[in-house]
C-alpha atoms as a PDB file:
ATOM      1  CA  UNK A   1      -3.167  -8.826 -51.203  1.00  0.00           C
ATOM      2  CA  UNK A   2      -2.081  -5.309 -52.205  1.00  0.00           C
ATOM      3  CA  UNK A   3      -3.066  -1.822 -50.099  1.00  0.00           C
ATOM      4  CA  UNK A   4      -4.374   1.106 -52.003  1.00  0.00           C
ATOM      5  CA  UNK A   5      -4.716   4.562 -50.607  1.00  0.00           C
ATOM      6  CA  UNK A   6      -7.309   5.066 -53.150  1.00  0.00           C
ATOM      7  CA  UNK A   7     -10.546   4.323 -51.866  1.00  0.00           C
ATOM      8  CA  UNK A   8     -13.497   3.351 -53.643  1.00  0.00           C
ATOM      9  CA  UNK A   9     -15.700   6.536 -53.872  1.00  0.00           C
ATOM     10  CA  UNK A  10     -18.596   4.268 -53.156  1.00  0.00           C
ATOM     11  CA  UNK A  11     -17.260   2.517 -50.141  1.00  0.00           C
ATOM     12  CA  UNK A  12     -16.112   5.410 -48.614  1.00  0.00           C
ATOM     13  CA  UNK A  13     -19.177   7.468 -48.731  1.00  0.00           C
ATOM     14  CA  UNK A  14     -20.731   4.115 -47.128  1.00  0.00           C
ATOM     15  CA  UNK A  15     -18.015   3.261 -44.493  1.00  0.00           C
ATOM     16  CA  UNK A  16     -17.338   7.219 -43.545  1.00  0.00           C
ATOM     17  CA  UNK A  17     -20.454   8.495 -42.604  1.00  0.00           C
ATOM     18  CA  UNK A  18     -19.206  11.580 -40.711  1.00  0.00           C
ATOM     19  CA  UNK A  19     -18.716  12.866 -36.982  1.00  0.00           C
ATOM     20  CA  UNK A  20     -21.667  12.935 -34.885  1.00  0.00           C
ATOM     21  CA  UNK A  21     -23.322  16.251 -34.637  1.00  0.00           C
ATOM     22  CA  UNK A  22     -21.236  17.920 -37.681  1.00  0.00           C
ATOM     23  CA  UNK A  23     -23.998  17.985 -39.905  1.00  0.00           C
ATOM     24  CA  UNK A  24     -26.331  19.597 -37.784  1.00  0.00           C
ATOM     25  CA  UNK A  25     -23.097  22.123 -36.990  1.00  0.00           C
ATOM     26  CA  UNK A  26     -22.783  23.496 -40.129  1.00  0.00           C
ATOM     27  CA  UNK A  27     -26.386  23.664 -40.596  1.00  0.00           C
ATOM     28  CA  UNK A  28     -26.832  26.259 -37.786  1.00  0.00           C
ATOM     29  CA  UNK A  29     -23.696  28.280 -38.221  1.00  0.00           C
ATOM     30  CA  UNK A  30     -25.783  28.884 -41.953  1.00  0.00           C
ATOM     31  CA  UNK A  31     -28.833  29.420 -40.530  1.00  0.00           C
ATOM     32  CA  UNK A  32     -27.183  31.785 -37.544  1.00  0.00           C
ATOM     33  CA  UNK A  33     -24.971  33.843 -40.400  1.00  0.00           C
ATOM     34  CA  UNK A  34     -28.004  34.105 -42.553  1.00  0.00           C
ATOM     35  CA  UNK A  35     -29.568  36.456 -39.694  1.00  0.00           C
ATOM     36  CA  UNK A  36     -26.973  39.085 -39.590  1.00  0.00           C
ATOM     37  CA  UNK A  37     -26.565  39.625 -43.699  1.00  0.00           C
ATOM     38  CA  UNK A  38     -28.670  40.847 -45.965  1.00  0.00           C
ATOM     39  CA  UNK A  39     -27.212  38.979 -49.002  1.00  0.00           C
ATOM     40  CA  UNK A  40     -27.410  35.448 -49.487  1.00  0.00           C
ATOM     41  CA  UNK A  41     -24.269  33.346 -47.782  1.00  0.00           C
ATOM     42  CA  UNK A  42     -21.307  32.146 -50.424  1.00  0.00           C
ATOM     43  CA  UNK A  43     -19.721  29.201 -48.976  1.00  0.00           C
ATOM     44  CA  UNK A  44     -16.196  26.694 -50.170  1.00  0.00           C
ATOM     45  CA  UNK A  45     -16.180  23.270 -49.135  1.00  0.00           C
ATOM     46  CA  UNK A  46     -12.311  21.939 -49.181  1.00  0.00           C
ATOM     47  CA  UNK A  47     -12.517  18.479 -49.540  1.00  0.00           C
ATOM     48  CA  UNK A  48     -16.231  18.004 -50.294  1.00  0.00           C
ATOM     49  CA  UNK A  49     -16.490  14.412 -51.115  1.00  0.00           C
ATOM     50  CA  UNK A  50     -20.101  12.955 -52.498  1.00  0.00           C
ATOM     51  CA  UNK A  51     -21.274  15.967 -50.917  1.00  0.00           C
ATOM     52  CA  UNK A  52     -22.746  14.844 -47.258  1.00  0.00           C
ATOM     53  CA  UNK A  53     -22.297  18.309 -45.803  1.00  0.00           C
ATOM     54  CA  UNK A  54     -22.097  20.519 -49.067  1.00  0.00           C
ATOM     55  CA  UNK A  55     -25.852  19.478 -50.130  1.00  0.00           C
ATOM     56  CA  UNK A  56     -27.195  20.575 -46.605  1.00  0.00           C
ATOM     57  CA  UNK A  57     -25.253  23.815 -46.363  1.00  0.00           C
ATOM     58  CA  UNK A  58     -27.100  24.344 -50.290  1.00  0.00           C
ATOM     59  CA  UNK A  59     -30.568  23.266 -48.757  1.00  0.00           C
ATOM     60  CA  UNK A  60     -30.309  26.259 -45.750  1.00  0.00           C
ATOM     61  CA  UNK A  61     -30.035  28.978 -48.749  1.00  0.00           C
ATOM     62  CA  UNK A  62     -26.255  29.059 -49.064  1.00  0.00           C
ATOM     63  CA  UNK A  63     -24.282  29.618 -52.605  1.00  0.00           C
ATOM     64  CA  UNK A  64     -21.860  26.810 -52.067  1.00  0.00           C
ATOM     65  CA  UNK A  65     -18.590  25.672 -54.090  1.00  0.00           C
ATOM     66  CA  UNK A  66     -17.673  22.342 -53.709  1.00  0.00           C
ATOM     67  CA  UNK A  67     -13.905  21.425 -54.224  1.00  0.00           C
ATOM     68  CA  UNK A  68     -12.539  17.933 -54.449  1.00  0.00           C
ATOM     69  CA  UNK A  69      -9.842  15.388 -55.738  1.00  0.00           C
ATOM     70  CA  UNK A  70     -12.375  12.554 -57.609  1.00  0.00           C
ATOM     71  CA  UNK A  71     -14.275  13.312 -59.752  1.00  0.00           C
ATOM     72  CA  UNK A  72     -15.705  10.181 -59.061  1.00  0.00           C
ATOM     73  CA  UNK A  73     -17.223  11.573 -55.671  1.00  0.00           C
ATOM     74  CA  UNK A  74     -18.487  14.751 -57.167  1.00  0.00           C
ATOM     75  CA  UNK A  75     -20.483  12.635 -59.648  1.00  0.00           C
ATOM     76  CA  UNK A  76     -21.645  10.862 -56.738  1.00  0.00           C
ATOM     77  CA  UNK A  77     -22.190  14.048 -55.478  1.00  0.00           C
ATOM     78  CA  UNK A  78     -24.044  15.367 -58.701  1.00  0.00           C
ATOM     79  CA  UNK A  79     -26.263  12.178 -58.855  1.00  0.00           C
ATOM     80  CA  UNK A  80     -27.842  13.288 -54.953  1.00  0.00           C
ATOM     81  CA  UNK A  81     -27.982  17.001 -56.070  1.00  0.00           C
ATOM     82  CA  UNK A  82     -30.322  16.057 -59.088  1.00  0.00           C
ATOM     83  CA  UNK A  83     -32.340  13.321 -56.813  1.00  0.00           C
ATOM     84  CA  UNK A  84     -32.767  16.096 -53.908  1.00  0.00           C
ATOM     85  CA  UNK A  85     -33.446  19.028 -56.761  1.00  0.00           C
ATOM     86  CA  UNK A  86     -36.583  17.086 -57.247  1.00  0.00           C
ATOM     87  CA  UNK A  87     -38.071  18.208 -54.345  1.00  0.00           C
ATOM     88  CA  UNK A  88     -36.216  21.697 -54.093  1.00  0.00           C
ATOM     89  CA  UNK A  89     -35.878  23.413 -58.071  1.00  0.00           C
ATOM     90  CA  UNK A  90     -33.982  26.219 -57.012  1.00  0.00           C
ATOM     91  CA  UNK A  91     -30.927  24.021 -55.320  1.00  0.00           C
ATOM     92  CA  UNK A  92     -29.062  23.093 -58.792  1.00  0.00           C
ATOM     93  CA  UNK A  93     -28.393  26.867 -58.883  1.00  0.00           C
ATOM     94  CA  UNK A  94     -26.695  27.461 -55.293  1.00  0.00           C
ATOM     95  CA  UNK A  95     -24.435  24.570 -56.013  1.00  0.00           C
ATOM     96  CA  UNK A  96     -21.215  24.441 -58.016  1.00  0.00           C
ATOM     97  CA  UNK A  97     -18.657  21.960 -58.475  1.00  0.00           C
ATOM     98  CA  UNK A  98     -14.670  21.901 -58.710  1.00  0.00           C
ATOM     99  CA  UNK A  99     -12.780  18.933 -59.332  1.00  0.00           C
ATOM    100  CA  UNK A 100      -9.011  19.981 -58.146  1.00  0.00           C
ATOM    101  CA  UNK A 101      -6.580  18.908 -55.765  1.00  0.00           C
ATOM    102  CA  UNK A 102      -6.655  21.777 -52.302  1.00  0.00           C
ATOM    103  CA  UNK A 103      -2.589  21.321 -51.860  1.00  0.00           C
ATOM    104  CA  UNK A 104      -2.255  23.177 -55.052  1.00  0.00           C
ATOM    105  CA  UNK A 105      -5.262  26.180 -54.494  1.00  0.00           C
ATOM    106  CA  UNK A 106      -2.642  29.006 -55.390  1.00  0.00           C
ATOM    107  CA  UNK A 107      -1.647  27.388 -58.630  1.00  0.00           C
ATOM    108  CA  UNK A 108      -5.053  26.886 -60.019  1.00  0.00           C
ATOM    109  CA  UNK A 109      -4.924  28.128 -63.860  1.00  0.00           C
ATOM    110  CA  UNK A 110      -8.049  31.089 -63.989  1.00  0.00           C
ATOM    111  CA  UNK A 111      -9.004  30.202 -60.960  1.00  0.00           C
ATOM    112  CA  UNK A 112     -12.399  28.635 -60.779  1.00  0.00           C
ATOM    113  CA  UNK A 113     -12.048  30.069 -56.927  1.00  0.00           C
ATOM    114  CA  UNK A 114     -11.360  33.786 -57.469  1.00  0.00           C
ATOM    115  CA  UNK A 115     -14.515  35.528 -55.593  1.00  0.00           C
ATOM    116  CA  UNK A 116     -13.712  35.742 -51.780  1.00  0.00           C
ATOM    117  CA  UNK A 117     -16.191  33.615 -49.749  1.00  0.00           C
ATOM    118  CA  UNK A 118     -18.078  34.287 -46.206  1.00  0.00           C
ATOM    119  CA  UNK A 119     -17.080  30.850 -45.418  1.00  0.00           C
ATOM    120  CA  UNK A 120     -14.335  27.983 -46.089  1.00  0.00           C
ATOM    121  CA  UNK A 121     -14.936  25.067 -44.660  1.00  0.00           C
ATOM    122  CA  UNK A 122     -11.939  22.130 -44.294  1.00  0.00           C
ATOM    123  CA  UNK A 123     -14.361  19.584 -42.479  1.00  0.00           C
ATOM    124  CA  UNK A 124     -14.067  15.669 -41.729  1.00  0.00           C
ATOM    125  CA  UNK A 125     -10.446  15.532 -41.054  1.00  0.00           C
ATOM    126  CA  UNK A 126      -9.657  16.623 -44.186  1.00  0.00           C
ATOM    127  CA  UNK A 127      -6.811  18.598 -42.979  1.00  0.00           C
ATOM    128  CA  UNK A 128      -5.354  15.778 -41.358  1.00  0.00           C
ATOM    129  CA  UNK A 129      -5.131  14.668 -45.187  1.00  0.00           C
ATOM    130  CA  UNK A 130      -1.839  16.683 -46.015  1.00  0.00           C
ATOM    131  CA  UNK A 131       1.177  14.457 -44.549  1.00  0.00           C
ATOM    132  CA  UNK A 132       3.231  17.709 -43.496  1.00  0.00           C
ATOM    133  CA  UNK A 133       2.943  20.408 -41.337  1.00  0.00           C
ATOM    134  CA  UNK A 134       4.276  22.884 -44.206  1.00  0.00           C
ATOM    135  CA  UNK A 135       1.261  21.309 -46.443  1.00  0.00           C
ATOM    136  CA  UNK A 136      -1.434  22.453 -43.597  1.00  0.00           C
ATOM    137  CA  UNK A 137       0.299  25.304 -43.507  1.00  0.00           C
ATOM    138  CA  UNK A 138       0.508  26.126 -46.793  1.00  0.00           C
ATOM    139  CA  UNK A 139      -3.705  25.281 -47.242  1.00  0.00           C
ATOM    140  CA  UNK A 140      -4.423  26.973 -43.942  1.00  0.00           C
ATOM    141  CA  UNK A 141      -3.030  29.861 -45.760  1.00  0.00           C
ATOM    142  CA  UNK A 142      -4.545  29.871 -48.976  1.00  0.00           C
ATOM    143  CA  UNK A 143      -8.080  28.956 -47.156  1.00  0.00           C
ATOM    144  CA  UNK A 144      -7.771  32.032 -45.327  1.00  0.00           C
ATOM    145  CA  UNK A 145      -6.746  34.175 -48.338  1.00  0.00           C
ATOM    146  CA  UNK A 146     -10.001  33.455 -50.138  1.00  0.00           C
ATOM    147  CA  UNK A 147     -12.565  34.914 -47.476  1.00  0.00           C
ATOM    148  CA  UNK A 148     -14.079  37.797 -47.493  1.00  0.00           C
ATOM    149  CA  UNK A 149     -13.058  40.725 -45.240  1.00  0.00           C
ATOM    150  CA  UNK A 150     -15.674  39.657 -42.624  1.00  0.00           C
ATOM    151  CA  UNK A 151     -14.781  35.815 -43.499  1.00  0.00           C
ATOM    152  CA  UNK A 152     -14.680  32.519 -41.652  1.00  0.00           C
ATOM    153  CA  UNK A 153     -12.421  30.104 -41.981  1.00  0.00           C
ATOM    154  CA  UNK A 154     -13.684  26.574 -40.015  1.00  0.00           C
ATOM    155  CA  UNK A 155     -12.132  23.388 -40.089  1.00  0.00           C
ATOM    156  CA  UNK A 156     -12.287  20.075 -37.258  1.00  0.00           C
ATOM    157  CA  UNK A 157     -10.624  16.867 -36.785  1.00  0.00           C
ATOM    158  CA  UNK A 158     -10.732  14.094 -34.627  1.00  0.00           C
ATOM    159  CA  UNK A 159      -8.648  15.025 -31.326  1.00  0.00           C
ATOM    160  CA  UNK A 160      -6.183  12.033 -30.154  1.00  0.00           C
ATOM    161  CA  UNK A 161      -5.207  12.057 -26.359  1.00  0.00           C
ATOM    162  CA  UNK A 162      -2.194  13.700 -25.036  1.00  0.00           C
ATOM    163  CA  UNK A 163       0.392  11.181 -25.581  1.00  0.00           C
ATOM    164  CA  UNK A 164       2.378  11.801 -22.248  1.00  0.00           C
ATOM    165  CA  UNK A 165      -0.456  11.099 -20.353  1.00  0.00           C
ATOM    166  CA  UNK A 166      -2.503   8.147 -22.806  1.00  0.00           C
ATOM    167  CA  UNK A 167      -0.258   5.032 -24.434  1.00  0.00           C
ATOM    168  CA  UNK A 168      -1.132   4.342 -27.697  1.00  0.00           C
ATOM    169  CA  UNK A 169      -0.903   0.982 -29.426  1.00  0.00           C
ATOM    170  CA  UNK A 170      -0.847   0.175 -32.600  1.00  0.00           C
ATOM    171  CA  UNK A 171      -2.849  -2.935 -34.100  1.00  0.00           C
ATOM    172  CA  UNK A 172      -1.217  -5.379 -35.932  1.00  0.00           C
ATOM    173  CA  UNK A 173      -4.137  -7.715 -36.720  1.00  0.00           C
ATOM    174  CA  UNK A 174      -7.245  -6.723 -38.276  1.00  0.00           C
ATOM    175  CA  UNK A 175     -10.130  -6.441 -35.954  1.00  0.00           C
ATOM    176  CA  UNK A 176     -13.849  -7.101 -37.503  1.00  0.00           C
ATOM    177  CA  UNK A 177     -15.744  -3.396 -37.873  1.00  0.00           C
ATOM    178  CA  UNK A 178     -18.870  -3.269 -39.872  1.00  0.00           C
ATOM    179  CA  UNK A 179     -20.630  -4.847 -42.800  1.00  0.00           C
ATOM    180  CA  UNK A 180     -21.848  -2.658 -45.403  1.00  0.00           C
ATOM    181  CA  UNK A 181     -24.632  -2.512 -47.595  1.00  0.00           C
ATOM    182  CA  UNK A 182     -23.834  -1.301 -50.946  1.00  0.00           C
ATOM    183  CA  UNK A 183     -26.059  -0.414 -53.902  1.00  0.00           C
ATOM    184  CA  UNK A 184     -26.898  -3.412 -55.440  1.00  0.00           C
ATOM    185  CA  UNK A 185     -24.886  -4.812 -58.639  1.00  0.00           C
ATOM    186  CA  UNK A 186     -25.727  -4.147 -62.440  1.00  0.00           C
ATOM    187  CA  UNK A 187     -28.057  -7.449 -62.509  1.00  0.00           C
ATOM    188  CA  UNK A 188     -29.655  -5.836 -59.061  1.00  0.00           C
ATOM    189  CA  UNK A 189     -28.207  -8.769 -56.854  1.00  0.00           C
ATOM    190  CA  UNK A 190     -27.374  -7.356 -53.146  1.00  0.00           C
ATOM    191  CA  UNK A 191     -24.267  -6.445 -52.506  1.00  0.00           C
ATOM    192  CA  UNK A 192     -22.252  -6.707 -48.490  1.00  0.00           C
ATOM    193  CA  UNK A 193     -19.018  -6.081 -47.706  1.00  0.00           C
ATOM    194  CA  UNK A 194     -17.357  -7.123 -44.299  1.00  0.00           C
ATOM    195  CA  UNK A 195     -15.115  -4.407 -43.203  1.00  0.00           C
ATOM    196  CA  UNK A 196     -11.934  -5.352 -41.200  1.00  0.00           C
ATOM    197  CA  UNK A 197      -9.598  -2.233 -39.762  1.00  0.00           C
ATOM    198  CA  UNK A 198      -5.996  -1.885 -38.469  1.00  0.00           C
ATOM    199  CA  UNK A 199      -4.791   0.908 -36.810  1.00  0.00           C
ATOM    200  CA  UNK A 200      -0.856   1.995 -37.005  1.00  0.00           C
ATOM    201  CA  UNK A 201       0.532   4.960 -34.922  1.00  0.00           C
ATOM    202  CA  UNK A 202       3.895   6.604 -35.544  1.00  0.00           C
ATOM    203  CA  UNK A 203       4.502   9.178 -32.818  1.00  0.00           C
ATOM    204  CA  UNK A 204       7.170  10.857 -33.844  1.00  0.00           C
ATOM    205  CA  UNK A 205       5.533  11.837 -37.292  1.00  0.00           C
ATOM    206  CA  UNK A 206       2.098  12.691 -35.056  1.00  0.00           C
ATOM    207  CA  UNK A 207       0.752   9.808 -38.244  1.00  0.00           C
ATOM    208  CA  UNK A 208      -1.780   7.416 -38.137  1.00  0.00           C
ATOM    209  CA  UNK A 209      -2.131   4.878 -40.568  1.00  0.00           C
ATOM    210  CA  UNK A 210      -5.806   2.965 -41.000  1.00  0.00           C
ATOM    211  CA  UNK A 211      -6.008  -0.076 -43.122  1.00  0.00           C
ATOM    212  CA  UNK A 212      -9.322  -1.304 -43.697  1.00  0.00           C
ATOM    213  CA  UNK A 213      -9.820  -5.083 -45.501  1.00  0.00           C
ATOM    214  CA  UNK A 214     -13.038  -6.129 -47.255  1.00  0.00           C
ATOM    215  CA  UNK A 215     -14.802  -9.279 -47.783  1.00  0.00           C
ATOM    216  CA  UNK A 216     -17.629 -10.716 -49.157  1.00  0.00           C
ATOM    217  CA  UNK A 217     -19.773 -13.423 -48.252  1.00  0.00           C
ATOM    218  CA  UNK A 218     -18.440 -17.003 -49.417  1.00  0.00           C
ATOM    219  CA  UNK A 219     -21.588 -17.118 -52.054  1.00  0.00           C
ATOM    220  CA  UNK A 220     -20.890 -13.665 -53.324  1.00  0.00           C
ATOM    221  CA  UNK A 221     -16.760 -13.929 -53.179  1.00  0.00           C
ATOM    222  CA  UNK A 222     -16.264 -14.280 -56.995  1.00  0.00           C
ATOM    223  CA  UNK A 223     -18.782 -11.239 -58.042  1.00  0.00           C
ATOM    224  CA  UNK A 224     -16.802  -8.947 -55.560  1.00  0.00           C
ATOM    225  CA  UNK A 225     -14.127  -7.065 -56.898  1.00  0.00           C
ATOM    226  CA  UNK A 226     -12.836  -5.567 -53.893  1.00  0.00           C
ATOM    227  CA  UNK A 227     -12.881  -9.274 -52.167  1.00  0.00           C
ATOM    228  CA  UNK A 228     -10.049  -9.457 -49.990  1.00  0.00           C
ATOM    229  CA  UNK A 229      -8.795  -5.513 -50.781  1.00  0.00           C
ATOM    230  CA  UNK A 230      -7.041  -3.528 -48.032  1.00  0.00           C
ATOM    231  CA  UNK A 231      -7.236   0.414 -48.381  1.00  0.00           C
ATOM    232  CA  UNK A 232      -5.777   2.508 -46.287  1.00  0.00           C
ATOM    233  CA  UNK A 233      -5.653   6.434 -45.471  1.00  0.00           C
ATOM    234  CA  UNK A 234      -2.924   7.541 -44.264  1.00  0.00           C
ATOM    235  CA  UNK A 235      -3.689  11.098 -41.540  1.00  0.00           C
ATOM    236  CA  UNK A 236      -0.750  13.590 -40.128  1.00  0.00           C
ATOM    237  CA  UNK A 237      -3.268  14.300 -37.265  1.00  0.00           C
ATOM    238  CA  UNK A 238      -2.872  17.638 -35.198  1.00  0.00           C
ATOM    239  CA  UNK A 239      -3.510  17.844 -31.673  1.00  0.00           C
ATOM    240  CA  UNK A 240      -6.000  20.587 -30.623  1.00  0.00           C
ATOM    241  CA  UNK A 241      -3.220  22.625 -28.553  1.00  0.00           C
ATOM    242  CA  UNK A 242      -0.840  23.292 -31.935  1.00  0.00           C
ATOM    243  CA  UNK A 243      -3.479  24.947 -33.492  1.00  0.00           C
ATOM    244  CA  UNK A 244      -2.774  28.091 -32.873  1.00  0.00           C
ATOM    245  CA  UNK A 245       0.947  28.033 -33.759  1.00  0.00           C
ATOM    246  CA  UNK A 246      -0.412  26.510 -37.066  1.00  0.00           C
ATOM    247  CA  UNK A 247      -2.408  29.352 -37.790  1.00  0.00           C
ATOM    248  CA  UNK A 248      -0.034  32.026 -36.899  1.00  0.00           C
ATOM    249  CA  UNK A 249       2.206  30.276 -39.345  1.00  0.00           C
ATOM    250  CA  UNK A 250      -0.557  30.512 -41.863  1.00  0.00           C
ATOM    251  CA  UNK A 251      -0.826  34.186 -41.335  1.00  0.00           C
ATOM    252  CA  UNK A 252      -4.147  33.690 -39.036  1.00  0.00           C
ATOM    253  CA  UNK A 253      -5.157  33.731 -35.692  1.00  0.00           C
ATOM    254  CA  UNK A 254      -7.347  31.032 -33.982  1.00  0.00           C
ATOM    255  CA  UNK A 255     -10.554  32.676 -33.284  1.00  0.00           C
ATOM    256  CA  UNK A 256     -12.447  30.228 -31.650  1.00  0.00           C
ATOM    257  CA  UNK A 257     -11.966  26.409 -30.498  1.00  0.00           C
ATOM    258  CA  UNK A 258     -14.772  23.722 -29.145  1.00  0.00           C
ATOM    259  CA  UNK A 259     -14.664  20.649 -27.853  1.00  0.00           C
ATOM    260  CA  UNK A 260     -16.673  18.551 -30.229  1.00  0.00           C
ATOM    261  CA  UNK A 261     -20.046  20.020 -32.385  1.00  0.00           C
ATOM    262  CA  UNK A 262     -21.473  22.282 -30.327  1.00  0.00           C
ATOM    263  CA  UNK A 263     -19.290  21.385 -27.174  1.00  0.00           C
ATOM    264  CA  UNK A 264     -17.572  23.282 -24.702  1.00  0.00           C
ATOM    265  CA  UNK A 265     -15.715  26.627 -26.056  1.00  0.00           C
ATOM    266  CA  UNK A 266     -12.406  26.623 -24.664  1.00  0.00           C
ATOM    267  CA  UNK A 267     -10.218  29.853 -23.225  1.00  0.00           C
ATOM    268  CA  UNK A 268      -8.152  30.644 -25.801  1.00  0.00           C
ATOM    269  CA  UNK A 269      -6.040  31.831 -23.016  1.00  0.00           C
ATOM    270  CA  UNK A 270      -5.781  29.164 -20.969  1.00  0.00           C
ATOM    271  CA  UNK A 271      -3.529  26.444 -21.198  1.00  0.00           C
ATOM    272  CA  UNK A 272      -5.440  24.319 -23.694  1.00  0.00           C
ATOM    273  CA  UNK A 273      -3.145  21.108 -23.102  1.00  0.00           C
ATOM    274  CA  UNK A 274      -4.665  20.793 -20.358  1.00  0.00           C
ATOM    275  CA  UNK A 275      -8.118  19.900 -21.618  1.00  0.00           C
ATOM    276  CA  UNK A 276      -8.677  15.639 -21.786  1.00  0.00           C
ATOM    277  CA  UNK A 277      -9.139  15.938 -26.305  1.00  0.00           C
ATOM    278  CA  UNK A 278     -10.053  12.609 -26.768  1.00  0.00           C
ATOM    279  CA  UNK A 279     -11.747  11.576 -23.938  1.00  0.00           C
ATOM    280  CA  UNK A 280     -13.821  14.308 -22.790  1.00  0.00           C
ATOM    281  CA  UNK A 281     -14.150  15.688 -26.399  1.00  0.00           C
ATOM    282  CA  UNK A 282     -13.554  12.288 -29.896  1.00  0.00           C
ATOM    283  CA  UNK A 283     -13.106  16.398 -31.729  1.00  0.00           C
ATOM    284  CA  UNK A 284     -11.947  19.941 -32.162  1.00  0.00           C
ATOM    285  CA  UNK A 285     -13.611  22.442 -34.181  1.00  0.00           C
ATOM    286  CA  UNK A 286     -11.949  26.012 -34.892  1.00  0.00           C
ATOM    287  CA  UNK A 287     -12.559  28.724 -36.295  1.00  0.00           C
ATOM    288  CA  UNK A 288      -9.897  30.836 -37.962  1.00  0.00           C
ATOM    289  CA  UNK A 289      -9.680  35.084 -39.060  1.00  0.00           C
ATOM    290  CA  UNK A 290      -6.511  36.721 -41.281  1.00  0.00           C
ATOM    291  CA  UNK A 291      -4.420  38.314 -38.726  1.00  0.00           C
ATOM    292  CA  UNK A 292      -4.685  41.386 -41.954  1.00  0.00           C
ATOM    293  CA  UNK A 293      -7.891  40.728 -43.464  1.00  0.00           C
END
């Protein structure tokens, strides 16, 4: 058996279902903005996947821009835009799609990206995507450089435990997660997929490495391509308390930092090392402004 870092779009949209509480996160931060301007909200997604968030933010009267790698996942993402339009004409029209890679945002020829946006979203770890701290540097900047004056820049991530104070351990055996149900095949057979994970830590490079293996049922084995397949993403995690040297390397200031969706807001002030990320809070959300808008 081989690993892959390129996940099945399907799988993934099954096996990552999102934080708990981000959803409903987003949600209100539309519905809040939506009371203080008089135009309607344009939003960017970095990193928008089959669209789990993006279709929401679309649904609360946002103009949103959805930007992502596959193309695979944006028709995925497509495919629930035209199912939920059914019920909602108007949403087709608030919703538009970019299939391009966010580590190369500057370099985009005629930018599909050149309005300036109320809000940029980086959400679901995608940050933690980028496997150097120049890289989430680099998109921390050019996030920031495409809001508007009054902008919003947001982004979260898992938070991992101080390591001087929590001992991690890496896995070296698979340990059984979940079993998936998958849209069922062509000749509309059922389709499952055991889900095994494996979780590698390198300290030193703040990277963890996640290896998930599939299976099938014995009966189903020689109908399942991905029988037996290890994937694995591969995260340069941040812990909550370098945030705001990140951003002042990006050219922005943190503006605001909470202890999961909708959690406790933290003193900017204060020592924020001190705070148990990981324990009392599984995430970080932030909020970032220009330091020169």
């Amino acid at each position: 058996m081989s690993a892959t870092s390129k996940f099945d779009p399907v799988v993934y949209q099954a096996l990552h279902t999102g934080a708990f509480g981000d959803r409903q996160f987003y949600i209100s931060l539309i519905e809040n903005l939506k009371h203080e301007k008089s135009t309607s909200l344009s939003v960017l997604e970095l990193g928008c996947g089959s669209g789990r968030i993006l279709i929401d933010l679309a649904l609360s009267g946002a103009h949103v821009t959805g930007l992502d790698l596959s193309e695979t996942s944006l028709d995925l993402c497509r495919q629930q835009v035209a199912t939920t339009s059914k019920s909602d004409p108007s949403l087709e029209s608030r919703i538009r799609l970019v299939c391009a890679d966010f580590r190369e945002l500057s370099l985009l020829p005629n930018p599909p990206l050149k309005e300036r946006y109320d809000l940029v979203l980086i959400t679901y770890n995608s940050l933690y995507c980028l496997s150097s701290e120049a890289d989430q540097v680099r998109l921390i900047k050019d996030a920031l450089s495409l809001l508007k004056p009054t902008g919003t820049l947001w982004i979260d991530g898992y938070a991992l435990p101080d390591p001087e104070v929590y001992h991690y351990e890496s896995d070296p055996a698979f340990s059984p997660l979940t079993v998936l149900s998958l849209p069922p095949r062509e000749d509309g057979s059922p389709r499952e997929l055991g889900v095994e994970e494996r979780d590698q830590f390198d300290l030193a490079e703040q990277r963890l490495t996640v290896s998930y293996r599939y299976s099938a049922p014995a009966q189903e084995a020689h109908l399942e391509p991905l029988h037996q397949r290890i994937e694995e993403v591969e995260h340069r995690y941040i812990y909550p308390w370098q945030l705001p040297n990140l951003c002042s390397l990006a050219g922005g200031t943190l503006n605001t930092l909470s202890a999961d969706f909708g959690g406790e807001l933290l003193d900017l002030s204060g020592e924020l090392r001190q705070f148990e990320w990981g324990i009392e809070a599984e995430h970080w959300v932030a909020s970032l402004r220009p330091i020169n808008p």
